[in-house]
Protein backbone atom coordinates (compact mmCIF):
# COMPACT_ATOMS: atom_id res chain seq x y z
CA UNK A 1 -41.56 26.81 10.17
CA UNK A 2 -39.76 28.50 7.49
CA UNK A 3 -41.52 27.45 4.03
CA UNK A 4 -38.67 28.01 1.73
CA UNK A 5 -36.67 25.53 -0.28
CA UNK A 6 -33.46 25.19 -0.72
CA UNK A 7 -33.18 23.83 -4.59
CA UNK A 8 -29.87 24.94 -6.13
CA UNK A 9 -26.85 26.25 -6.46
CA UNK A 10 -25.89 29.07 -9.53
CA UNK A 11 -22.91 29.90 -10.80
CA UNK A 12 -21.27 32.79 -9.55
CA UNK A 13 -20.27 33.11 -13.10
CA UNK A 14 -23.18 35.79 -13.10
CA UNK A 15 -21.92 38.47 -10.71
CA UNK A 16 -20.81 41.37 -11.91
CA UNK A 17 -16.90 41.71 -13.22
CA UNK A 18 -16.14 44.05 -10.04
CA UNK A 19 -17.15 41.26 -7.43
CA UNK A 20 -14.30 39.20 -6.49
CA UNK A 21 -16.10 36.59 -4.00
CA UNK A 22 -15.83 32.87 -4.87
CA UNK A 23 -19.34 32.23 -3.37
CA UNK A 24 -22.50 30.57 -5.67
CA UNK A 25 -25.54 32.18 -4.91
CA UNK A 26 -28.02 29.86 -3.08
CA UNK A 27 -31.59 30.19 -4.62
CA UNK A 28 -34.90 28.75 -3.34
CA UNK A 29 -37.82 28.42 -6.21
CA UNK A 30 -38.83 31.10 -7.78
CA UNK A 31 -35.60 33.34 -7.08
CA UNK A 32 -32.34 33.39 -9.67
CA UNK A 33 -29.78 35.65 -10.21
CA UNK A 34 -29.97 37.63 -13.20
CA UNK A 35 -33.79 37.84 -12.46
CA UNK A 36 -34.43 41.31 -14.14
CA UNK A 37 -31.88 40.87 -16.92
CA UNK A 38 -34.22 41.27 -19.66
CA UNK A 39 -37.08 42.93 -17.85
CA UNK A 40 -34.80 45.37 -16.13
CA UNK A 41 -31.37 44.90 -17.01
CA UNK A 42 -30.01 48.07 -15.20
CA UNK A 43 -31.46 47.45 -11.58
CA UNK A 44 -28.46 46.31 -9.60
CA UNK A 45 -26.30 48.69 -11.00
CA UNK A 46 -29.01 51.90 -10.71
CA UNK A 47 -28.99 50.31 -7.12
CA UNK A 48 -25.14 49.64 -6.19
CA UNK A 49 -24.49 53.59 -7.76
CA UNK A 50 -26.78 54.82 -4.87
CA UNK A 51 -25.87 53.09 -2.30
CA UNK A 52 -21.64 54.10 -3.33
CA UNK A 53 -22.61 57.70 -3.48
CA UNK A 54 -24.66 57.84 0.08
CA UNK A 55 -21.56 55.90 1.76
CA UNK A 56 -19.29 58.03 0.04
CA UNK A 57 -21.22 61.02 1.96
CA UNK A 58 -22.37 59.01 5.26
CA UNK A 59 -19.93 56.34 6.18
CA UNK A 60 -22.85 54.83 8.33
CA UNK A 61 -25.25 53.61 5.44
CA UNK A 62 -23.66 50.34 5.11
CA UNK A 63 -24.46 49.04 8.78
CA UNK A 64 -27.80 51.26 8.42
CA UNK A 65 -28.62 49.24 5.15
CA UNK A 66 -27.56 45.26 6.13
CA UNK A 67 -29.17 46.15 9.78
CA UNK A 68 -32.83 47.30 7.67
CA UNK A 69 -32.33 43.88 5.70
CA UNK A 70 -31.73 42.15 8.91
CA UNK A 71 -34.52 43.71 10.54
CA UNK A 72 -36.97 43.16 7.82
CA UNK A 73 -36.13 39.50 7.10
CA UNK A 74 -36.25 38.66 10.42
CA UNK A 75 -40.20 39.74 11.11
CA UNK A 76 -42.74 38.10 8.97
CA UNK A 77 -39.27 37.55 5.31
CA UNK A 78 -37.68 39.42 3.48
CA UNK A 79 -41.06 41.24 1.76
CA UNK A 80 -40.12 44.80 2.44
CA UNK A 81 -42.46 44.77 5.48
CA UNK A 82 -40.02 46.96 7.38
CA UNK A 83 -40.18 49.99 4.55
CA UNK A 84 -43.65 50.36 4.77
CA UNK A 85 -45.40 53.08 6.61
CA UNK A 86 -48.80 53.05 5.48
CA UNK A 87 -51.15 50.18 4.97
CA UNK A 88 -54.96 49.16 4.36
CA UNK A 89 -55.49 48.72 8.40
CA UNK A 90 -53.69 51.64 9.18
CA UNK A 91 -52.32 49.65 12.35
CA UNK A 92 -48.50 50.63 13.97
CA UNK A 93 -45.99 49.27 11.29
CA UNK A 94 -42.83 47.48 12.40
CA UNK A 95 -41.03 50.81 11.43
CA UNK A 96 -42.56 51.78 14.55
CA UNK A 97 -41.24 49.11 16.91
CA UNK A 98 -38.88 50.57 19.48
CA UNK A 99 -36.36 47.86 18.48
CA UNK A 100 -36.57 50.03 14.79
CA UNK A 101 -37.73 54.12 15.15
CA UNK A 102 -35.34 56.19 14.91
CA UNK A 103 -32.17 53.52 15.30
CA UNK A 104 -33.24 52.88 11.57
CA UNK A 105 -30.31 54.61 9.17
CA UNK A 106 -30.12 54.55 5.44
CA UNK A 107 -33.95 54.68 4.94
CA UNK A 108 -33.70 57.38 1.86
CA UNK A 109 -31.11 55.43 0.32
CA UNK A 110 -33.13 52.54 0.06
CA UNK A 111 -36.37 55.04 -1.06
CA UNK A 112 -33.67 56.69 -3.72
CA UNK A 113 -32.92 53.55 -5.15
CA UNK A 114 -36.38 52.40 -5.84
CA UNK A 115 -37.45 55.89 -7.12
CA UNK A 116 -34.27 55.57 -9.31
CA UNK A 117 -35.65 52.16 -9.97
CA UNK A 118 -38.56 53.10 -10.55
CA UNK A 119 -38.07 55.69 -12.95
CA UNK A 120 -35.94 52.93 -15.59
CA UNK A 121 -38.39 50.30 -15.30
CA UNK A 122 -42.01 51.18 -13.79
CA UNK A 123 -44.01 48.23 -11.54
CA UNK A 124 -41.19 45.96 -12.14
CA UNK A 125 -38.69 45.20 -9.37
CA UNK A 126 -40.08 45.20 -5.83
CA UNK A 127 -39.12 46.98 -2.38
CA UNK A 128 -37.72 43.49 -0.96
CA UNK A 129 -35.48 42.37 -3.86
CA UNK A 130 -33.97 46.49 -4.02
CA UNK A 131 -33.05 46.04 -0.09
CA UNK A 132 -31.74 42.71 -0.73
CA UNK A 133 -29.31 43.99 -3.37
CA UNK A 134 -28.44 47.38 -1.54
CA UNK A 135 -27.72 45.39 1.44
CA UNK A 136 -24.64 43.25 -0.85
CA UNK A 137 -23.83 46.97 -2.17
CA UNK A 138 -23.69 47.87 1.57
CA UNK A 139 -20.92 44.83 2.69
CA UNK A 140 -18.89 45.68 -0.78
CA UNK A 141 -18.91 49.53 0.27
CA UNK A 142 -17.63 48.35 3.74
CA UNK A 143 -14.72 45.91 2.42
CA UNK A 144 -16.56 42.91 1.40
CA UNK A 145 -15.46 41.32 -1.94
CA UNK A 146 -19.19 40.56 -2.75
CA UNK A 147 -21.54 38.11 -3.77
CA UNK A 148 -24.09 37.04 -5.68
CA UNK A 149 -28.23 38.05 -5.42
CA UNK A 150 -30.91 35.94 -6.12
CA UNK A 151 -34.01 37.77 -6.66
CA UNK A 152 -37.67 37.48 -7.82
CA UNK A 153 -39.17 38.49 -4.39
CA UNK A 154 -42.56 40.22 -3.84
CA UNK A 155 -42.98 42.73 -1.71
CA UNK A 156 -45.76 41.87 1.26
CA UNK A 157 -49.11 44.20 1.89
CA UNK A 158 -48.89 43.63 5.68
CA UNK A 159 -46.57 44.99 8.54
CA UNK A 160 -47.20 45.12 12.16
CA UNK A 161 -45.70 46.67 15.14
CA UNK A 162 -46.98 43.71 16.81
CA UNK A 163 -45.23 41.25 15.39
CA UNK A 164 -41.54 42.75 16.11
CA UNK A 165 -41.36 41.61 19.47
CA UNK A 166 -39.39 38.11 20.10
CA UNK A 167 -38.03 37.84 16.13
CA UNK A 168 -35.18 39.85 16.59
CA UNK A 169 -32.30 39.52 19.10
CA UNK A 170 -32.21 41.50 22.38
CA UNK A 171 -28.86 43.39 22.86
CA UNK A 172 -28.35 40.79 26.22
CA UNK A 173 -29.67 37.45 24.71
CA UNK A 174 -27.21 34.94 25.14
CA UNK A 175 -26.00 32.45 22.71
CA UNK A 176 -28.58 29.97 23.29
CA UNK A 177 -31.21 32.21 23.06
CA UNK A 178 -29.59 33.66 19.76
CA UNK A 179 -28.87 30.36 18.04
CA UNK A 180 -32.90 29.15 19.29
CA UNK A 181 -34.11 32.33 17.37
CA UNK A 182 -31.86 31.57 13.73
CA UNK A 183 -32.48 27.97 14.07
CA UNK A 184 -36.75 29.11 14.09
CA UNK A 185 -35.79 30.53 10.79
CA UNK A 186 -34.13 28.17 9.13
CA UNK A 187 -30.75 29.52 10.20
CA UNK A 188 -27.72 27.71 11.61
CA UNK A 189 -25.32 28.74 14.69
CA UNK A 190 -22.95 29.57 12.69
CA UNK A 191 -25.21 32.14 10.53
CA UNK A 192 -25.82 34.00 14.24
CA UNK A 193 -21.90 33.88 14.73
CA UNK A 194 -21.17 35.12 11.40
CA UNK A 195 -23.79 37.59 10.82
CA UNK A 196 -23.07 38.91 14.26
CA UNK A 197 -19.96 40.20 12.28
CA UNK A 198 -22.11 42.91 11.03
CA UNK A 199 -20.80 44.57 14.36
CA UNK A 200 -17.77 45.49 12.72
CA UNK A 201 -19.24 48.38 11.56
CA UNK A 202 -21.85 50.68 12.85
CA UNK A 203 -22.68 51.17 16.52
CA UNK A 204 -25.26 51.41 19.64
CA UNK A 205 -26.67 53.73 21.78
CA UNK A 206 -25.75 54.06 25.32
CA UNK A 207 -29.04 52.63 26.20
CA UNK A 208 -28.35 49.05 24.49
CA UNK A 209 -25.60 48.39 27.08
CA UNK A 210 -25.77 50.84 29.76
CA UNK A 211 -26.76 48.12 32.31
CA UNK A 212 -23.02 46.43 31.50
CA UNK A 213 -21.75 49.90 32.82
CA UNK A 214 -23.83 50.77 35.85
CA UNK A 215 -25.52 48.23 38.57
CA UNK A 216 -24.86 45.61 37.14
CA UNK A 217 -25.17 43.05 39.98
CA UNK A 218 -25.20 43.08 43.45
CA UNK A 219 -21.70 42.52 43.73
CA UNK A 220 -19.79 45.02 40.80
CA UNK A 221 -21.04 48.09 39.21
CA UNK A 222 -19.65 47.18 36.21
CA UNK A 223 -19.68 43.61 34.23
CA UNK A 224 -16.66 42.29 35.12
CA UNK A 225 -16.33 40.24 32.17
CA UNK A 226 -15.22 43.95 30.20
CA UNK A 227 -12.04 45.06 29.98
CA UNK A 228 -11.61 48.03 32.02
CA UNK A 229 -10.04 50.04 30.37
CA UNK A 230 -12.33 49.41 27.58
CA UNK A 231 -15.27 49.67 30.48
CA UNK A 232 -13.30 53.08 31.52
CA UNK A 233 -13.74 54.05 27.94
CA UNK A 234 -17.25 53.38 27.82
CA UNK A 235 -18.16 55.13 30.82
CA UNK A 236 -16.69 58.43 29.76
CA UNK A 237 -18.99 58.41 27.02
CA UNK A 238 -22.08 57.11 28.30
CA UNK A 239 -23.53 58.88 31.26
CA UNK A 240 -25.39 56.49 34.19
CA UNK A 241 -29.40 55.45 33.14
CA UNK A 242 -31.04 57.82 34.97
CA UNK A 243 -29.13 60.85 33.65
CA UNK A 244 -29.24 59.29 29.93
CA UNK A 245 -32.76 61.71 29.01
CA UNK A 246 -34.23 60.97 26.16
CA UNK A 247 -33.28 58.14 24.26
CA UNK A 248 -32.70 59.21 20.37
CA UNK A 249 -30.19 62.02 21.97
CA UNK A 250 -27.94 59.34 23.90
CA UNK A 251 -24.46 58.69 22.53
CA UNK A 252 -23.56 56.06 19.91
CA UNK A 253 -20.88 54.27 20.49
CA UNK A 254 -18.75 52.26 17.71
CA UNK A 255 -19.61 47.98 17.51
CA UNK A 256 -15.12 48.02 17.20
CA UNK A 257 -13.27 50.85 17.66
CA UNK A 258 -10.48 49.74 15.58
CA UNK A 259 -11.66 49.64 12.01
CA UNK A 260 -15.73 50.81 12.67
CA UNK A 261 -15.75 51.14 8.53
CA UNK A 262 -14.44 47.52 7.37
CA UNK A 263 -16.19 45.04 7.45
CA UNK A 264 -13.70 42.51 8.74
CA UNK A 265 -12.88 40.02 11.44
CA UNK A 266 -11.99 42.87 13.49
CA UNK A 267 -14.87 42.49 15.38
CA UNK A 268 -14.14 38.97 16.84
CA UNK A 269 -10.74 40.06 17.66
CA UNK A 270 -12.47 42.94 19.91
CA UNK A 271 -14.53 39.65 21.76
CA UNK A 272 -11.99 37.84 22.50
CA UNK A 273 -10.20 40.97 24.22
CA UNK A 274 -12.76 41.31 26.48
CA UNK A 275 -14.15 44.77 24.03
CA UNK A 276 -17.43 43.34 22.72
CA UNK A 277 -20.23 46.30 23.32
CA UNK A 278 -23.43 44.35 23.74
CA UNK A 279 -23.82 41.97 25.57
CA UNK A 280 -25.22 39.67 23.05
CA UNK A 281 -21.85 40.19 21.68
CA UNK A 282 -19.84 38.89 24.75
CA UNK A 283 -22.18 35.74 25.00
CA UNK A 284 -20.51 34.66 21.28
CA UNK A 285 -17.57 33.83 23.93
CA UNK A 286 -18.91 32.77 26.91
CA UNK A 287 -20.03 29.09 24.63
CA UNK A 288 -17.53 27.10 24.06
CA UNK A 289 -18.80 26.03 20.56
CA UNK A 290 -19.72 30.01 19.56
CA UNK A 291 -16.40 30.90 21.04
CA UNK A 292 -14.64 27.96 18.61
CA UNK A 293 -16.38 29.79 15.73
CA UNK A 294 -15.32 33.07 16.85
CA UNK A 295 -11.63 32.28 17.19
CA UNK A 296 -11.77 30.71 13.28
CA UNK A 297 -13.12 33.65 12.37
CA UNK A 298 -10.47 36.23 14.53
CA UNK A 299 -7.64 34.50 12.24
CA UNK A 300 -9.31 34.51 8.94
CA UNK A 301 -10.83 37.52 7.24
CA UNK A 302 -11.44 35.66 4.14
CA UNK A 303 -12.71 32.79 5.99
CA UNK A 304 -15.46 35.80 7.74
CA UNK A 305 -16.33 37.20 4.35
CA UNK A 306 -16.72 33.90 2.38
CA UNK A 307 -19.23 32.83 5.38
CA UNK A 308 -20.64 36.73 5.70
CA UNK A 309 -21.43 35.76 2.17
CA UNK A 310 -23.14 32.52 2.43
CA UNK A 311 -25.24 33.78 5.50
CA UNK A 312 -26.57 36.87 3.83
CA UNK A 313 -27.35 34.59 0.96
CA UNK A 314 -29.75 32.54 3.54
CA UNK A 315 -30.45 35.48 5.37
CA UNK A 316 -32.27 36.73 1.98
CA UNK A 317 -34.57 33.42 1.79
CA UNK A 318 -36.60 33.68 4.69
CA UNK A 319 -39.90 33.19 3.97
CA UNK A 320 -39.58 35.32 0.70
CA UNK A 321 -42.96 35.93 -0.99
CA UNK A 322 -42.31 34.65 -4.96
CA UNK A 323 -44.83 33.54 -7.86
CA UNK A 324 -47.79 35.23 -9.23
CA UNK A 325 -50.58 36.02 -6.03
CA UNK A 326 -47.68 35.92 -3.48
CA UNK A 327 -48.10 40.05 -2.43
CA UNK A 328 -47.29 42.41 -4.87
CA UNK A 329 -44.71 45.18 -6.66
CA UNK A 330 -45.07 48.55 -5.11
CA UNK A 331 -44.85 51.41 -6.76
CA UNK A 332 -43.86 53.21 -3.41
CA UNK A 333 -41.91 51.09 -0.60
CA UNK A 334 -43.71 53.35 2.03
CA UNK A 335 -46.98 52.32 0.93
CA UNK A 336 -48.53 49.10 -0.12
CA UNK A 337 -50.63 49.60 -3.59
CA UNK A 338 -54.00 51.38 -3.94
CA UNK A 339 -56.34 49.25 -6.32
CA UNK A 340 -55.37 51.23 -10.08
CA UNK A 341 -51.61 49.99 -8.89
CA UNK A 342 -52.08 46.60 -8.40
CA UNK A 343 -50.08 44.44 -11.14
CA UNK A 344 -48.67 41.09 -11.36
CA UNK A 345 -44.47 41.25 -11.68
CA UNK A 346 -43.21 40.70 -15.08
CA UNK A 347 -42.04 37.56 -15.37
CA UNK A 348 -38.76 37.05 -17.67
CA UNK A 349 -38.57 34.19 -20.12
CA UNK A 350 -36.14 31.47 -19.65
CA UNK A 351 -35.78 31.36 -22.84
């Protein structure tokens, strides 16, 4: 079971004057917002500056960035586990894992923003709480309005290849399945629904929904539940399995065609056209209470980003390391400390 604890609610009064969201920032012990605002009082903004000027050169960081946070959150918390490369067993990392590889995007923005970091305030603000805020900076580059970041996490030591496999969602899971593996994290239904709206920007590759497009049953060659035009579409672009060669050269293909840089309720309007790309996507409407949520969310883009909001917020609280002994600071996200590194994070007063 998750072991965090959900103790408060702080005032949004404390996000920055270019945030616009009316959403308090959920906090579990040991995490606030404002956490480095004595001990590093430039952190979120060193961060946010990165992360505009990558997505003002790469209009893919955003998904890139929330899909690392994802990733990372979902396999052992949100303790930077995902970033690291190197560590004391030397075992496969979950950067490793087939389900991350070479699908990961925005990696050196994240590694930027902690050597900017870095740099201003030395052994103070970890890996985990630097992806949690580039991953806001992310949604507000893509359209969000924003929210606020509770931090004080501590970045973990450990990270196994091993221990990717059944914690994140399969491109064909269906909504069951999706809403068993939130609910094991202390997630709702309605978290999977809404952070499912990710998918309004970024993409796949061919290989993540290929069997949608080619054999797929006995009885059509294609799922008949796509649009075919939209199937048509598809097809063009993504060549049959056996001709796909090697995987990190397949096509990507765009989560929504229509607005693949906003973050916006786009997405759900693609479902419930038939034009969802995975097929994890097209189970959100095949359940009639997913498919309730996803029709709110098709008529209310302010409705999607206040709850995009609220769900990253959770999303950020799974099983966070906090408090002196819980992991450590590292110097380096790829790498956990060597023994001269190891210090305890600087507390602020409260006072």
């Amino acid at each position: 079971m998750p072991r965090f604890l959900l103790v408060f609610l702080a005032a949004l009064t404390t996000v920055a004057s270019s945030w616009h969201a009316a959403v308090d920032a959920k906090v579990v012990d040991g995490l606030r917002v404002g956490f480095y605002d004595r001990t590093c009082p430039e952190a979120e903004s060193t961060v946010r500056e990165i992360v505009n000027t990558d997505t003002h050169n790469d209009a893919t960081i955003p998904a890139g960035i929330i899909r690392i946070f994802f990733h990372d959150c979902f396999v052992k918390g949100c303790d930077a586990s995902i970033l690291l490369e190197q560590t004391p067993t030397a075992a496969e990392t979950e950067k490793e894992s087939s389900a991350n590889g070479f699908t990961l995007n925005g990696l050196s923005t994240i590694e930027a923003a902690k050597s900017a970091v870095e740099t201003l305030c030395p052994r103070t603000v970890s890996c985990a709480d630097i992806l949690a805020f580039a991953a806001r900076d992310a949604a507000v580059a893509a359209g969000h309005p924003g929210y606020a970041v509770a931090a004080g996490r501590r970045d973990g030591r450990a990270s196994l290849k091993s221990d990717v496999p059944g914690n994140l969602p399969g491109p064909s899971q269906s909504a069951p399945n999706l809403t068993r593996l939130f609910v094991a994290k202390g997630m709702t239904q309605e978290d999977m629904v809404v952070l499912s709206g990710a998918h309004s920007i970024g993409g796949a590759h061919c290989f993540m929904f290929s069997d949608r497009l080619y054999n797929f049953s006995a009885g059509a060659d294609v799922d008949p539940a796509l649009d075919p035009a939209y199937a048509g579409q598809l097809r063009g672009v993504c060549p049959p399995p056996a001709r796909a060669g090697d995987p990190q050269s397949a096509p990507k293909v765009a989560f929504d065609a229509r607005t693949e840089q906003r973050l916006d309720g786009s997405y759900y309007r693609e479902l419930l056209a038939r034009r969802g790309l995975l097929g994890s996507d097209h189970a959100l409407v095949e359940e009639p209470a997913t498919r309730a949520m996803v029709e709110q969310m098709a008529k209310d883009d302010a409705l999607f980003h206040r709850r995009f909001a609220e769900a990253m917020q959770r999303l950020g609280m799974v099983d966070v390391l906090v408090g002196e002994g819980q992991g450590e600071i590292r110097r380096d996200c790829r790498a956990v400390n060597g023994p001269q590194q190891e210090v305890l994070q600087s507390f602020p007063s409260l006072f």
